[in-house]
Protein backbone atom coordinates (compact mmCIF):
# COMPACT_ATOMS: atom_id res chain seq x y z
CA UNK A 1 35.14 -152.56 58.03
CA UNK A 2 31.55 -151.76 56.10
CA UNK A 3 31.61 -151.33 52.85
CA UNK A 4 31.07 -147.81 51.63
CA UNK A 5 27.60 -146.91 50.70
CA UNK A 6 25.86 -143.66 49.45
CA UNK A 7 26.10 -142.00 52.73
CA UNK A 8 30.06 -142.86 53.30
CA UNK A 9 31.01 -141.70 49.48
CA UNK A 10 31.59 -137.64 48.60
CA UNK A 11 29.48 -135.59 46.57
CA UNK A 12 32.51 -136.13 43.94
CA UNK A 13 31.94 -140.03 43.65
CA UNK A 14 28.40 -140.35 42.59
CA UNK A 15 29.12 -139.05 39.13
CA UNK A 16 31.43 -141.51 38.82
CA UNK A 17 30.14 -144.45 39.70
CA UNK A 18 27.13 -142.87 37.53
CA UNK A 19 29.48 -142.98 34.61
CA UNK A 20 30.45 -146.88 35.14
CA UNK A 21 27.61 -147.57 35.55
CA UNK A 22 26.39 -145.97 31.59
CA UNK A 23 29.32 -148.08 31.10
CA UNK A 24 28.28 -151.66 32.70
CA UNK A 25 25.10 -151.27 30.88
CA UNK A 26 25.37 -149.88 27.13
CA UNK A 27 29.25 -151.35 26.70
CA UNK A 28 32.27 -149.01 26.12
CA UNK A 29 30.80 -147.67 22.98
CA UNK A 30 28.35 -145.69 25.43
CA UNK A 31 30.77 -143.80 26.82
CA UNK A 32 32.17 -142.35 23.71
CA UNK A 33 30.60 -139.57 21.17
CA UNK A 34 30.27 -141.68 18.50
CA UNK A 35 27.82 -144.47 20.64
CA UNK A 36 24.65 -142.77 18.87
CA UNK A 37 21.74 -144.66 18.64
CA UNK A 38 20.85 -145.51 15.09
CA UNK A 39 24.14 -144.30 13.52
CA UNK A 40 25.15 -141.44 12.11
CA UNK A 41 26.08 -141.55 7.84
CA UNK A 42 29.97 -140.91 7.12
CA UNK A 43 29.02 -140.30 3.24
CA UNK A 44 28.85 -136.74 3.66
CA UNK A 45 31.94 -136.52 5.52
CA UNK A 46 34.06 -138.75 3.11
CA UNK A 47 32.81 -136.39 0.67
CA UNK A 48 34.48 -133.45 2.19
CA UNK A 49 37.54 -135.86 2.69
CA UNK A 50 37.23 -136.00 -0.73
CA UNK A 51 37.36 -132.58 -1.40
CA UNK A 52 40.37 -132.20 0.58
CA UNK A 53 42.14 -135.12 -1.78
CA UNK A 54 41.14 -132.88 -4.97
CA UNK A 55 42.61 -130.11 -3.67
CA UNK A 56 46.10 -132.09 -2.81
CA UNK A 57 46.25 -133.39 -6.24
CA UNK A 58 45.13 -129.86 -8.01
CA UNK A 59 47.66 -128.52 -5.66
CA UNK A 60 50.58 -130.95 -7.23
CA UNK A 61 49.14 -130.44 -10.68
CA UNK A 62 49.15 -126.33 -10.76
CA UNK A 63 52.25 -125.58 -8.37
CA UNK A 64 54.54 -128.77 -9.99
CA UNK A 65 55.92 -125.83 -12.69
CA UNK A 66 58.05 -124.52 -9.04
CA UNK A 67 61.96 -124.05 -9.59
CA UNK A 68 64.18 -123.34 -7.17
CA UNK A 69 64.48 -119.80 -8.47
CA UNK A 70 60.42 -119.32 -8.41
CA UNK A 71 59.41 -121.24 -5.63
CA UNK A 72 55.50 -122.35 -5.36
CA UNK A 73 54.47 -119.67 -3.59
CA UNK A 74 54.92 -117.22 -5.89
CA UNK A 75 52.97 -119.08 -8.77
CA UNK A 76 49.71 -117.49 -9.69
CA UNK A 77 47.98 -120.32 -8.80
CA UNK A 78 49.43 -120.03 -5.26
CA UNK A 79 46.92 -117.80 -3.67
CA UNK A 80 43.67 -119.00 -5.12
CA UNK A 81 44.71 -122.58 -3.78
CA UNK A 82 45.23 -120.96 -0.97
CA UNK A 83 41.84 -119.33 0.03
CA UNK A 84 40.01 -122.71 -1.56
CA UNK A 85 41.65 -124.06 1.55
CA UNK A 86 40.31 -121.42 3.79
CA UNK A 87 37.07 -122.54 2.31
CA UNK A 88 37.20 -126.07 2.95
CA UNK A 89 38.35 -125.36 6.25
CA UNK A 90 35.28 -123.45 7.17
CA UNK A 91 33.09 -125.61 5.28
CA UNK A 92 33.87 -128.46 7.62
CA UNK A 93 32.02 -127.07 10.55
CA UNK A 94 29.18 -125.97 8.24
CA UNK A 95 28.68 -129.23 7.01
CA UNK A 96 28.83 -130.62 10.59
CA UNK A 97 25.69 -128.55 11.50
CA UNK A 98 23.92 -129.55 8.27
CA UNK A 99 24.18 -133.13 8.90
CA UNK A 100 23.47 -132.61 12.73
CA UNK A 101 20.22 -130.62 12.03
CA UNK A 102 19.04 -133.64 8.98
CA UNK A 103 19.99 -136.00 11.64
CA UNK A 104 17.90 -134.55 14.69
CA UNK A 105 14.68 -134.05 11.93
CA UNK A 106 14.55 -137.40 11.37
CA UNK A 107 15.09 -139.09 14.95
CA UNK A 108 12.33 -139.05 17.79
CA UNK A 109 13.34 -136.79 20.75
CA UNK A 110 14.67 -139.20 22.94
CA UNK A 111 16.87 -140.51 20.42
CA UNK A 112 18.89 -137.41 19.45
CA UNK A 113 21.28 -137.67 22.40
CA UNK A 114 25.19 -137.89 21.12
CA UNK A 115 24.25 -136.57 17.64
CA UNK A 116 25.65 -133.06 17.46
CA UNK A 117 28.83 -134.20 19.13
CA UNK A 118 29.49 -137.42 16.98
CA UNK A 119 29.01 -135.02 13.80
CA UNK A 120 31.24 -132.21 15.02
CA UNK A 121 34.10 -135.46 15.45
CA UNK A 122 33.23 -136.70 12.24
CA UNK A 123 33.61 -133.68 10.57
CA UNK A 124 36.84 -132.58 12.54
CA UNK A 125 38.63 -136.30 11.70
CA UNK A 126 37.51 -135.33 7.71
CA UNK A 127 39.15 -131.51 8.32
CA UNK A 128 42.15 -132.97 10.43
CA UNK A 129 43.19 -135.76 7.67
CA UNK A 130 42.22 -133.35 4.86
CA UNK A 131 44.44 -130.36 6.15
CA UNK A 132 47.33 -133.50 7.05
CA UNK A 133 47.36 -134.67 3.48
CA UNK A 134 47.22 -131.20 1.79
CA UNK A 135 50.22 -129.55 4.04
CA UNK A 136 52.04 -132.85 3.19
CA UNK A 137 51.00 -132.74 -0.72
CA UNK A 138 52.58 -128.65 -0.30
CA UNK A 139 55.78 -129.75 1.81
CA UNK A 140 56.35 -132.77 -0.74
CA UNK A 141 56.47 -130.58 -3.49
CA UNK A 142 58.61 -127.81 -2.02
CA UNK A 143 61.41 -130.65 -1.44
CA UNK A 144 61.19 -131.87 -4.42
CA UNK A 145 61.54 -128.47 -5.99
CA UNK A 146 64.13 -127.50 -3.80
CA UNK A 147 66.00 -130.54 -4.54
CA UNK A 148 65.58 -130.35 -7.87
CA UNK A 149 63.80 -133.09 -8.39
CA UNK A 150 60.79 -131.16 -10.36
CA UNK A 151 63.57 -129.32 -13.03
């Protein structure tokens, strides 16, 4: 039997043998968002990680006065924590763009392939850890008050 050749495979099959083939030749980095020539910094990104920390441990600090009888979401501290979580959350993608557009001013044109989607997963990983450590900083401290732990 012949082997198959470009007139035997489907429209379908090119593309993939197009994408083993980026494969074969740059490694199995190339295949993934962050293979971006020249790297991409994470310092801005563990920054807003950072960010997300300070809030957790502000968090503990203002809402660890909750008693069972005046939970923590009815401290007065409560709601501005709150919306400075809104704000990091919509900061993330903001600061995504910002190190997207520095990045692309600085690289020749055929280099800036990869670049806006390795900074959008950068900056989601930051948001997604930040948010994860924040919710469990808020869900800590509710047990704990609830249990009595805190009083």
């Amino acid at each position: 039997m012949p082997e198959a050749d470009e007139r035997m495979m489907p429209e379908g099959d090119r593309s993939a043998s197009a994408d083993e083939a980026a494969i074969a030749i740059g490694g199995a980095d190339a295949a993934l968002a962050e293979a971006v020539d020249g790297g991409l910094t994470w310092v801005p990104f563990a920054a807003y990680l950072g960010c997300w920390l300070l809030l957790s441990a502000v968090s503990g600090y203002l809402l660890s006065g909750a008693t069972p009888q005046s939970p923590a979401r009815f401290l007065p501290a409560y709601e501005p924590l709150m919306w400075s979580a809104v704000g990091l959350v919509a900061a993330g993608p903001v600061l995504s763009l910002v190190v997207w557009l520095a990045a692309r001013a600085r690289r020749p044109a055929h280099k800036r392939r990869g670049i806006l989607a390795s900074a959008m997963v950068r900056g989601s990983l930051a948001a997604f850890f930040g948010v994860a450590i924040w919710i469990a900083t808020l869900y800590g401290l509710d047990v704990m008050t609830m249990s009595g732990a805190l009083g």
